[in-house]
PDB file of N, CA and C in Angstrom:
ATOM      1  N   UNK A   1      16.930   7.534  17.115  1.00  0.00           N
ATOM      2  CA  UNK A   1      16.926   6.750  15.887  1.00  0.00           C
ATOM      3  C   UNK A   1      16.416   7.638  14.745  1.00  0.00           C
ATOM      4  N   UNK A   2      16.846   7.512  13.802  1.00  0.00           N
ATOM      5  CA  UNK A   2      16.701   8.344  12.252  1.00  0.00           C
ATOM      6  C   UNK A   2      15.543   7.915  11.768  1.00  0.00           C
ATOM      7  N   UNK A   3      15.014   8.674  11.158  1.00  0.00           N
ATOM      8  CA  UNK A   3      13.339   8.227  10.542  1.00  0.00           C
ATOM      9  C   UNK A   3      13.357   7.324   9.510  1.00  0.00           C
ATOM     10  N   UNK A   4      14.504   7.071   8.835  1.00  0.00           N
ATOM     11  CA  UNK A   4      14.636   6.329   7.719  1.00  0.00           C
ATOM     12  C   UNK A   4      14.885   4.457   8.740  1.00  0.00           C
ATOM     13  N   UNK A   5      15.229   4.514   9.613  1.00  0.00           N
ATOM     14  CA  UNK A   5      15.504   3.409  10.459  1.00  0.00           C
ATOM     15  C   UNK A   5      13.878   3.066  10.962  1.00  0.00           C
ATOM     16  N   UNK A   6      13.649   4.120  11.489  1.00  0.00           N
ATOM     17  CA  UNK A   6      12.537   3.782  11.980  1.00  0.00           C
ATOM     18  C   UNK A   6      11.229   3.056  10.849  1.00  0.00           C
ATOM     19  N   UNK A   7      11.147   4.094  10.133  1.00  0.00           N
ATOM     20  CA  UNK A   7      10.617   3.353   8.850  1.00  0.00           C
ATOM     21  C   UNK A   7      10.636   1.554   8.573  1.00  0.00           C
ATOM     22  N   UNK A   8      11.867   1.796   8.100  1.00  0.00           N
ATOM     23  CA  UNK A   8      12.553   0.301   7.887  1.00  0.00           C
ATOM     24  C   UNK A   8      12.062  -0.776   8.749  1.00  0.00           C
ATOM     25  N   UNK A   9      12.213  -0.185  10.425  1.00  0.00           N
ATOM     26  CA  UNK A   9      11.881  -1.250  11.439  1.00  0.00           C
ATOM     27  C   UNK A   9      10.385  -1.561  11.053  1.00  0.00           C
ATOM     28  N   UNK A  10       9.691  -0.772  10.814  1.00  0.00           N
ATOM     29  CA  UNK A  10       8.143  -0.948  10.954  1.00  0.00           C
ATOM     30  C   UNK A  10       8.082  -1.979   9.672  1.00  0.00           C
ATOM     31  N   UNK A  11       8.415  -1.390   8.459  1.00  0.00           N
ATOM     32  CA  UNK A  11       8.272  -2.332   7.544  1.00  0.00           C
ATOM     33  C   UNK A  11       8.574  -3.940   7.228  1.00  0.00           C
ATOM     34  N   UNK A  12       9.951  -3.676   8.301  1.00  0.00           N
ATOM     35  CA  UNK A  12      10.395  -5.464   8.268  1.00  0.00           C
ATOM     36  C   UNK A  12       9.180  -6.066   9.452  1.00  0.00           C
ATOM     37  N   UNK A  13       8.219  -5.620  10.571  1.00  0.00           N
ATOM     38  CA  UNK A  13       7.360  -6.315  11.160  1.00  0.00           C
ATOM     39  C   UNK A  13       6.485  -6.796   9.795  1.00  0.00           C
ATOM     40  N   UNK A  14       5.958  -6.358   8.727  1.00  0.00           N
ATOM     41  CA  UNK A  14       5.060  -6.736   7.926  1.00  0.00           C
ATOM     42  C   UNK A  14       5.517  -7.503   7.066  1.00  0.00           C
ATOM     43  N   UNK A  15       6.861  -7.541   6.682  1.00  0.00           N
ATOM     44  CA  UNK A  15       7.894  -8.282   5.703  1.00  0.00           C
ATOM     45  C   UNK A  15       7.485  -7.754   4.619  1.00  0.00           C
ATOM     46  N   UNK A  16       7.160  -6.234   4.669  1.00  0.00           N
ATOM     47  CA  UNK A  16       6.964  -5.373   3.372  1.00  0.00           C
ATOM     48  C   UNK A  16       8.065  -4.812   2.698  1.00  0.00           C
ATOM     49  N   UNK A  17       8.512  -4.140   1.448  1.00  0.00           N
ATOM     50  CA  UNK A  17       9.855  -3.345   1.284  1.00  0.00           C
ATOM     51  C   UNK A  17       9.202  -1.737   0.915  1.00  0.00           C
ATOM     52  N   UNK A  18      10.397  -0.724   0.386  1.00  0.00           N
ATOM     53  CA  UNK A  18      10.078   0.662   0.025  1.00  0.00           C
ATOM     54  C   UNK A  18       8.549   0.416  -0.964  1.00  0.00           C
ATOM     55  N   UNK A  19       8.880   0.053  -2.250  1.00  0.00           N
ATOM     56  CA  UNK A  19       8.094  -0.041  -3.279  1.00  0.00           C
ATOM     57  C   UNK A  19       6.621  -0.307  -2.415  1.00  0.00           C
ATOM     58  N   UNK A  20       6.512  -1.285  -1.795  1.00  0.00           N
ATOM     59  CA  UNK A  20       5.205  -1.837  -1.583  1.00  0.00           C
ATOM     60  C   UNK A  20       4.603  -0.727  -0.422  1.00  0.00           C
ATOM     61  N   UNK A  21       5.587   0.047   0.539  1.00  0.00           N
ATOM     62  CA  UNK A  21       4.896   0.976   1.390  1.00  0.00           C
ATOM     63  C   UNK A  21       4.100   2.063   0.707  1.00  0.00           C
ATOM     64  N   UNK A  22       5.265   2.406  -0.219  1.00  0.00           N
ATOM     65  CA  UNK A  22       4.297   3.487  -1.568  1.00  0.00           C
ATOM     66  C   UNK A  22       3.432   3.053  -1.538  1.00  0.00           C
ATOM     67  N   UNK A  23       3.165   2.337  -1.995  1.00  0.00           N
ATOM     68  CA  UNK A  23       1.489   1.232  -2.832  1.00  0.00           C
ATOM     69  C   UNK A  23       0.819   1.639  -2.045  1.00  0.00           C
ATOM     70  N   UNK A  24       0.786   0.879  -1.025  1.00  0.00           N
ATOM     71  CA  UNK A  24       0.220   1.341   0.333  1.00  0.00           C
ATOM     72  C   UNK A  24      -0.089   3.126   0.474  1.00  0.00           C
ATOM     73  N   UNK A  25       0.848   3.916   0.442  1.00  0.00           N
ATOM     74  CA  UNK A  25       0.885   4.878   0.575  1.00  0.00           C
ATOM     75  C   UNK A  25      -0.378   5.394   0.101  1.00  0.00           C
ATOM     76  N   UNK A  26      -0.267   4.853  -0.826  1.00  0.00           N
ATOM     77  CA  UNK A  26      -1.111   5.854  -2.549  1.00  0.00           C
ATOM     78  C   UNK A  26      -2.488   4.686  -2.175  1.00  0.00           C
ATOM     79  N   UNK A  27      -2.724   3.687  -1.573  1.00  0.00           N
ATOM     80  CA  UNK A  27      -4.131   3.379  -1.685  1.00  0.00           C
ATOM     81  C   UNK A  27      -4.603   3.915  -0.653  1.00  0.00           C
ATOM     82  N   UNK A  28      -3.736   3.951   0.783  1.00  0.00           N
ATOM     83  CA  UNK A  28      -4.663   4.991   1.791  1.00  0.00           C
ATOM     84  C   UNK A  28      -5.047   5.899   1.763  1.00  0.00           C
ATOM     85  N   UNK A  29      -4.643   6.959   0.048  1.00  0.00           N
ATOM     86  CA  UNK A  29      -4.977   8.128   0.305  1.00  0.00           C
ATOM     87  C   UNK A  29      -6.157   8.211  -0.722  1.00  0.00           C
ATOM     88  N   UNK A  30      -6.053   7.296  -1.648  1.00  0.00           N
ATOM     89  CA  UNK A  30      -7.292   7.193  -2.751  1.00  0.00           C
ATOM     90  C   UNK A  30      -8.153   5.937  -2.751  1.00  0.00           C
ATOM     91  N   UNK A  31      -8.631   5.375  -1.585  1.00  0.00           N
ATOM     92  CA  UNK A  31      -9.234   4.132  -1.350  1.00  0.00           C
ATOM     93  C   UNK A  31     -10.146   4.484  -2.421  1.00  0.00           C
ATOM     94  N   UNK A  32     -10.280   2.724  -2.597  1.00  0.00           N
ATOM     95  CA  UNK A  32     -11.129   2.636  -4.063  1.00  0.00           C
ATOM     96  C   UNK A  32     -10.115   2.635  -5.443  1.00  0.00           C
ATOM     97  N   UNK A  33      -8.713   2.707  -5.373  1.00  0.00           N
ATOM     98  CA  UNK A  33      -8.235   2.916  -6.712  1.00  0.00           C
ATOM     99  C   UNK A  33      -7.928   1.745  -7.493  1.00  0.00           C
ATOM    100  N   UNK A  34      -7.991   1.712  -8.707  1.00  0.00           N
ATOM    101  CA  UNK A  34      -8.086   0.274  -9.475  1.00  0.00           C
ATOM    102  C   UNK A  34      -6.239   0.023  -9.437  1.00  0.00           C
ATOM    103  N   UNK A  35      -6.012  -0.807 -10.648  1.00  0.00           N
ATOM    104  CA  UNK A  35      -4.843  -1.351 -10.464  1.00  0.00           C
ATOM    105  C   UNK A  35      -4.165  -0.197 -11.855  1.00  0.00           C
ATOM    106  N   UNK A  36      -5.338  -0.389 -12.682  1.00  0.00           N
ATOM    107  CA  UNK A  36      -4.452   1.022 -13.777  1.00  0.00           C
ATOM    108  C   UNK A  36      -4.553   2.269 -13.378  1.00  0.00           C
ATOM    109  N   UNK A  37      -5.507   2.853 -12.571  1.00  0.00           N
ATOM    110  CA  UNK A  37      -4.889   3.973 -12.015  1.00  0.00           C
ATOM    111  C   UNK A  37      -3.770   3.837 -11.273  1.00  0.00           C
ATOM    112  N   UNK A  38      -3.564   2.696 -10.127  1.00  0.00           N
ATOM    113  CA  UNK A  38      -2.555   2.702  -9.140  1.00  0.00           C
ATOM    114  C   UNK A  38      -1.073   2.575 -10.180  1.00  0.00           C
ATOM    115  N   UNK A  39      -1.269   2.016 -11.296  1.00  0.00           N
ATOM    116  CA  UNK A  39       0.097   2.207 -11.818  1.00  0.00           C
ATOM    117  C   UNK A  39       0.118   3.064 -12.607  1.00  0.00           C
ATOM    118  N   UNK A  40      -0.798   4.005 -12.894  1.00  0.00           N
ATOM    119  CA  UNK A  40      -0.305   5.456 -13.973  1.00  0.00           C
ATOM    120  C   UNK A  40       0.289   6.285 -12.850  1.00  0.00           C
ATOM    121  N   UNK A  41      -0.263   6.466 -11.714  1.00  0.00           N
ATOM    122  CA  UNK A  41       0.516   6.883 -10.470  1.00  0.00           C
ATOM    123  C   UNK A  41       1.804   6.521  -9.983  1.00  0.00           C
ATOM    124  N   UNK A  42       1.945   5.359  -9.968  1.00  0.00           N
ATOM    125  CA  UNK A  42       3.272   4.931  -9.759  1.00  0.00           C
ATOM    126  C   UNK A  42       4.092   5.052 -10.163  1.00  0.00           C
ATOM    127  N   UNK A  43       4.187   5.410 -11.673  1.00  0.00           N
ATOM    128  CA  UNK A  43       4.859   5.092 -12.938  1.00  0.00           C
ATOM    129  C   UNK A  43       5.455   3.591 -12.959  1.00  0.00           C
ATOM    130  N   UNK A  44       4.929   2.512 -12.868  1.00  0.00           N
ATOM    131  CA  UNK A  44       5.209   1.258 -12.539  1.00  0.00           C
ATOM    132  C   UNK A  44       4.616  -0.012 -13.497  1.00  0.00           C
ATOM    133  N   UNK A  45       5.009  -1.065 -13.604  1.00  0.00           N
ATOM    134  CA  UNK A  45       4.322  -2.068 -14.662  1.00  0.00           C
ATOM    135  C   UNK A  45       3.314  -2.464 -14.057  1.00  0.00           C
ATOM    136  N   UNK A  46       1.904  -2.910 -14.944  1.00  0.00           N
ATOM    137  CA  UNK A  46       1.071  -3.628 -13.883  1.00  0.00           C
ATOM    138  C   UNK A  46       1.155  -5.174 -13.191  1.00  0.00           C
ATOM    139  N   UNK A  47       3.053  -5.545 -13.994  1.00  0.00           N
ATOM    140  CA  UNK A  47       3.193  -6.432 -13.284  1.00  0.00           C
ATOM    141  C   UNK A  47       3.918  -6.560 -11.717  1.00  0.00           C
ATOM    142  N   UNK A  48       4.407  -5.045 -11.786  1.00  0.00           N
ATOM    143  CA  UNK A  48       5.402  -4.840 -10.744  1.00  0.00           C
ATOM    144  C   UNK A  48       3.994  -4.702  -9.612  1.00  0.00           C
ATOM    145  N   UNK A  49       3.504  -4.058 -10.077  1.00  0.00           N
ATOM    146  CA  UNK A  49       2.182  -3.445  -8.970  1.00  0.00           C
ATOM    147  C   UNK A  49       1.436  -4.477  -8.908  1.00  0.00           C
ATOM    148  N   UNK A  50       1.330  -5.407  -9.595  1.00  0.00           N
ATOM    149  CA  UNK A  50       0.137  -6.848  -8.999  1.00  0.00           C
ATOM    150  C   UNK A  50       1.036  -7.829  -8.426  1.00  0.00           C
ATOM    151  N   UNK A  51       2.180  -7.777  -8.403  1.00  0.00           N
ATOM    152  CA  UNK A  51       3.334  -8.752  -7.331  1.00  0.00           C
ATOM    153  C   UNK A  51       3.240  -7.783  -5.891  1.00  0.00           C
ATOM    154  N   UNK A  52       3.337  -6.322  -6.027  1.00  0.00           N
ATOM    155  CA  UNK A  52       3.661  -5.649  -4.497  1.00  0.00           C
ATOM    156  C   UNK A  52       1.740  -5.765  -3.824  1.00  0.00           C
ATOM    157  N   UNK A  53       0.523  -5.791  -4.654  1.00  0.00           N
ATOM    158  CA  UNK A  53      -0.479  -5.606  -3.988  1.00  0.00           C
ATOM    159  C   UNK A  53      -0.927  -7.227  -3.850  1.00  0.00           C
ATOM    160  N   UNK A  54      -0.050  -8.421  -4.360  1.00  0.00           N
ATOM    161  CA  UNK A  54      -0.089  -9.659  -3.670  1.00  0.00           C
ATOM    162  C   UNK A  54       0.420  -9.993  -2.618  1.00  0.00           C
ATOM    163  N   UNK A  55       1.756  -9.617  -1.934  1.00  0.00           N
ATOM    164  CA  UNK A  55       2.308  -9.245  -0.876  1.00  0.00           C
ATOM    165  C   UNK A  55       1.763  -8.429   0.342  1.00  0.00           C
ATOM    166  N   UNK A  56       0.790  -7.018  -0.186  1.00  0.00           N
ATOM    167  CA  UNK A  56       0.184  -6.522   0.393  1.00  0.00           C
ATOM    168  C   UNK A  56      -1.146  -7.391   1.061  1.00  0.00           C
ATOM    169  N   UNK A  57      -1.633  -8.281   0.105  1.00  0.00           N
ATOM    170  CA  UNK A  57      -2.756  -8.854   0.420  1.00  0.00           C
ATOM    171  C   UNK A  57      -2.448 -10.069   1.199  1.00  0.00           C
ATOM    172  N   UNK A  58      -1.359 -10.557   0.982  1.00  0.00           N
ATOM    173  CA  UNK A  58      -1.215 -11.994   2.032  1.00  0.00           C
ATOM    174  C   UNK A  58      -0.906 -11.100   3.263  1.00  0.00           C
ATOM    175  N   UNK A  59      -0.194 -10.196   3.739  1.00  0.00           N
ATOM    176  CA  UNK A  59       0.221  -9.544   4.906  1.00  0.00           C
ATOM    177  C   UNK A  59      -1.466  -8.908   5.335  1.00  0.00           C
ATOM    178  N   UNK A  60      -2.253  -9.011   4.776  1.00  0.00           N
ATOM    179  CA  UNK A  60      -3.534  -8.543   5.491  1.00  0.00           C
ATOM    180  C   UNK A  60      -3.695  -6.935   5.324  1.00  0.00           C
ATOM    181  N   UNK A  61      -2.924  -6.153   4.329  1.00  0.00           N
ATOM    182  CA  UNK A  61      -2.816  -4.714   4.393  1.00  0.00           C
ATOM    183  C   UNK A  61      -3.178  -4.077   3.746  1.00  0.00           C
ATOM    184  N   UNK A  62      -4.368  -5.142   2.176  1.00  0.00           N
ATOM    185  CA  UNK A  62      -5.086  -4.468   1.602  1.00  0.00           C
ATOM    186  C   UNK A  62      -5.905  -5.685   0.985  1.00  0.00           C
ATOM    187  N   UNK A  63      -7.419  -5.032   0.853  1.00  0.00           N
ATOM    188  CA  UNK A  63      -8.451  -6.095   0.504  1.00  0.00           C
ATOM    189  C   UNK A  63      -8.569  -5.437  -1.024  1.00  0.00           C
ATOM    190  N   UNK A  64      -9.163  -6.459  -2.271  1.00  0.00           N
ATOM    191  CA  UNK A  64      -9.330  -6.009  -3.430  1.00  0.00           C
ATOM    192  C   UNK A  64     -11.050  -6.673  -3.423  1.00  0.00           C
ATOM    193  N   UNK A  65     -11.822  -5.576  -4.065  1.00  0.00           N
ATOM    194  CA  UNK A  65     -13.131  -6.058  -4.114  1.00  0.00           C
ATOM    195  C   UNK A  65     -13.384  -5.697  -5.600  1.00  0.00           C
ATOM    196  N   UNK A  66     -14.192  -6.899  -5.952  1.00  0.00           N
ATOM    197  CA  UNK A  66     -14.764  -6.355  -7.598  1.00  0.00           C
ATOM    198  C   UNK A  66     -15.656  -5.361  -7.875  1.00  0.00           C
ATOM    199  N   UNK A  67     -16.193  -5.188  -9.240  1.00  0.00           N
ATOM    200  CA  UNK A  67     -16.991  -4.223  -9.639  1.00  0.00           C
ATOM    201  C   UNK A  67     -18.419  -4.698  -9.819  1.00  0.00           C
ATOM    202  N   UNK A  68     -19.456  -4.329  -9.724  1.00  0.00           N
ATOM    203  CA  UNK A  68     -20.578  -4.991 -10.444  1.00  0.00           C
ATOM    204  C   UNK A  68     -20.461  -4.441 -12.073  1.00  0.00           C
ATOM    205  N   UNK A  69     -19.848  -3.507 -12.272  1.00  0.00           N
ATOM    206  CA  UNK A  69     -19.583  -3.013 -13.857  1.00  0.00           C
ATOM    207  C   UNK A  69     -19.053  -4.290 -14.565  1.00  0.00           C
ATOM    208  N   UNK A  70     -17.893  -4.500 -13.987  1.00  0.00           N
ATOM    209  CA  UNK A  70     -17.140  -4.886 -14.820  1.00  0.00           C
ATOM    210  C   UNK A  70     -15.861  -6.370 -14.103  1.00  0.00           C
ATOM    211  N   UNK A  71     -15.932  -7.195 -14.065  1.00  0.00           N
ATOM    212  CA  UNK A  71     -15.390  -8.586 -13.180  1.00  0.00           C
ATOM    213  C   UNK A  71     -14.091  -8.492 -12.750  1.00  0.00           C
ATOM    214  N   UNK A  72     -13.630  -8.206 -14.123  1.00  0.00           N
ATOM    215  CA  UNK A  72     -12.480  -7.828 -14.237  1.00  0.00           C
ATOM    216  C   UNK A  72     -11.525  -6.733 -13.711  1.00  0.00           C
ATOM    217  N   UNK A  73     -12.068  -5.783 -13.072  1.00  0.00           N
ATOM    218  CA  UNK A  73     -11.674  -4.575 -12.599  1.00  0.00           C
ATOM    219  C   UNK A  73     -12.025  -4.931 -10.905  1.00  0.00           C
ATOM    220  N   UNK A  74     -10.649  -4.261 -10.387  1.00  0.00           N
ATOM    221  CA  UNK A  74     -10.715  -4.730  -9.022  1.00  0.00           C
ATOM    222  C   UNK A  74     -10.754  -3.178  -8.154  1.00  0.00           C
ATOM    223  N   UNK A  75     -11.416  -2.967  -7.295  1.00  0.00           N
ATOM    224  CA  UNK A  75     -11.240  -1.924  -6.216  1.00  0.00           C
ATOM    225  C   UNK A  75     -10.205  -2.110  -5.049  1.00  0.00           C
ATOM    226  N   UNK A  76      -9.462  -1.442  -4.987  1.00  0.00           N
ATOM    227  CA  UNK A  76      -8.067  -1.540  -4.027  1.00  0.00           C
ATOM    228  C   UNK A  76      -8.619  -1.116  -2.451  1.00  0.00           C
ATOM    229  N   UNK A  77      -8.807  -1.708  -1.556  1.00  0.00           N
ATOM    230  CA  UNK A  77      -8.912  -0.938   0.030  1.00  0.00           C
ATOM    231  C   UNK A  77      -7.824  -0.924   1.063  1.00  0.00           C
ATOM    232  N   UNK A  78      -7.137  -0.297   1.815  1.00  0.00           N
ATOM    233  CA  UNK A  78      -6.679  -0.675   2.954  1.00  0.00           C
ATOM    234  C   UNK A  78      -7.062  -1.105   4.086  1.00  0.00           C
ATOM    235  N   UNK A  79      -6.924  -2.216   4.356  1.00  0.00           N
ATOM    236  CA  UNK A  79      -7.898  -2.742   5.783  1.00  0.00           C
ATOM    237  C   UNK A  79      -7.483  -2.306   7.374  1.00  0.00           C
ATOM    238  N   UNK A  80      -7.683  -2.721   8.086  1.00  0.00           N
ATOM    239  CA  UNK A  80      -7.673  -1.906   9.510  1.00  0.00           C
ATOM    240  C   UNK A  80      -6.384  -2.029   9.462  1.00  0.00           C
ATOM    241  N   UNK A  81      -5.371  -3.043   9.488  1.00  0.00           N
ATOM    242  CA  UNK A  81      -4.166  -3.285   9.606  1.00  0.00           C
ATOM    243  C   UNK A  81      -3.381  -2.548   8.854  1.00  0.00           C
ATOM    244  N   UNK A  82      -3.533  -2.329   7.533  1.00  0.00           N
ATOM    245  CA  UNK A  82      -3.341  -1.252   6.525  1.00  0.00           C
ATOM    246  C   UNK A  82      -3.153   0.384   6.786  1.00  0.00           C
ATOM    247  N   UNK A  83      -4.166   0.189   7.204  1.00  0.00           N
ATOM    248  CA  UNK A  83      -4.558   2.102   7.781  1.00  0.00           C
ATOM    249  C   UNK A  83      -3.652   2.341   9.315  1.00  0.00           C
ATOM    250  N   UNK A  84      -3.917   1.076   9.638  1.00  0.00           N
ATOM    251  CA  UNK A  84      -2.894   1.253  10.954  1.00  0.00           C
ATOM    252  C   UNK A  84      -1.551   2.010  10.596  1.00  0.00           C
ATOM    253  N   UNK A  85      -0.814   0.856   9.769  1.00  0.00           N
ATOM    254  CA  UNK A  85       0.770   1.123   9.427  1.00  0.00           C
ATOM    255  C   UNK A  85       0.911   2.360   8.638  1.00  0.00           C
ATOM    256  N   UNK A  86       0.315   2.559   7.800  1.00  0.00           N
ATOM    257  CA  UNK A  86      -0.144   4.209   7.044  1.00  0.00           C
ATOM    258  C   UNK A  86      -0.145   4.812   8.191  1.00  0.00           C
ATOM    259  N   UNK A  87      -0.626   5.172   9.311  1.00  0.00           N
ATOM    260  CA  UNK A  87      -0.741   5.994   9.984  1.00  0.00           C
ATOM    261  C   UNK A  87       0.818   6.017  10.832  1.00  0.00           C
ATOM    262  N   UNK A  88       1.530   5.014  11.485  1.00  0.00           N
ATOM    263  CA  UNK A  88       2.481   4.941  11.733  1.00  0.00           C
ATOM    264  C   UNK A  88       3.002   5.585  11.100  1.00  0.00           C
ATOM    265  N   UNK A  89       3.734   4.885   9.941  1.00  0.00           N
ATOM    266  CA  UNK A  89       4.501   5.181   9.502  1.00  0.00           C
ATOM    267  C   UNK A  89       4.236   7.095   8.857  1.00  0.00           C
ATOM    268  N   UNK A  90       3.254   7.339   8.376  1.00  0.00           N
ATOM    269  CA  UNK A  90       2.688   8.568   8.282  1.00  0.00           C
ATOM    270  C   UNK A  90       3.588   9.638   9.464  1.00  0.00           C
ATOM    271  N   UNK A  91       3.029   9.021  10.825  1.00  0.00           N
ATOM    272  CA  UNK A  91       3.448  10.280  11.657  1.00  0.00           C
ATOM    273  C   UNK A  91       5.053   9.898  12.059  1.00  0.00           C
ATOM    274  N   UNK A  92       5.591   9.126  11.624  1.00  0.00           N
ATOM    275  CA  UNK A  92       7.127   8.833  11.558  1.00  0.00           C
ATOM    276  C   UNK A  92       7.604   9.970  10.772  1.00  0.00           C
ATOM    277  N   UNK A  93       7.258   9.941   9.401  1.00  0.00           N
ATOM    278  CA  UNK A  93       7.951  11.136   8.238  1.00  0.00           C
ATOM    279  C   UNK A  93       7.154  12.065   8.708  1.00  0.00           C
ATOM    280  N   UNK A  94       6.273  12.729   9.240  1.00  0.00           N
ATOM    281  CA  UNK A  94       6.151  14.325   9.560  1.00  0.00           C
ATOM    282  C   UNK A  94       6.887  14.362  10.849  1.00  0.00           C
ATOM    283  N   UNK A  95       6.410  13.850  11.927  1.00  0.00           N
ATOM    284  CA  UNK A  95       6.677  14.225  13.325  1.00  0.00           C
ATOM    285  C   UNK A  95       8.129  13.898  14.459  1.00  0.00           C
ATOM    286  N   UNK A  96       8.338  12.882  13.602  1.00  0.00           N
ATOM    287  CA  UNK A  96       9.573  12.607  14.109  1.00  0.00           C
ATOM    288  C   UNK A  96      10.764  13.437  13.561  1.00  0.00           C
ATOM    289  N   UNK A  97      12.052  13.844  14.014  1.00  0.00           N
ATOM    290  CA  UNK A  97      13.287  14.824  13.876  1.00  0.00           C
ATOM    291  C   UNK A  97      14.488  13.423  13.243  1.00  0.00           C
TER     292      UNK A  97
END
């Protein structure tokens, strides 16, 4: 099976799409990132990116915690389930042919 299949399969268990694995992508590697960093990274709206990290959050694949700074500003985490599929899918695109 092709890595791009394989991919795909993993993602339809979470009922995630491309866009939202990125997300994912980019918070497992900078846990802790807010929602305007996560979209100067993305190059993405912060409405596109607060619909894919609501999706993320009902699927259990990322927790948002506040600031004591500031209420309004949210900290992005990947939770165990999160880091799981990151890692999957991770050693799918290096290791697999």
């Amino acid at each position: 099976m092709c890595k791009k299949m394989e991919i795909k399969n993993e993602l339809k268990k979470y009922h995630i799409n491309y866009t939202q694995e990125e997300i994912l992508f980019t918070i497992n590697e900078t846990p802790g990132i807010t929602l305007c960093e996560l979209t100067k990274r993305m190059q993405l709206s912060k409405g596109s990116v607060s619909l894919c990290l609501k999706k993320l959050e009902e699927e259990k694949l990322i927790q948002k915690f506040g600031t004591f700074d500031d209420k309004r500003v949210f900290k992005i985490h990947p939770t165990k389930i999160g880091k799981d599929l990151y890692s999957k899918i991770k050693f799918i695109k290096i290791v697999k042919i």
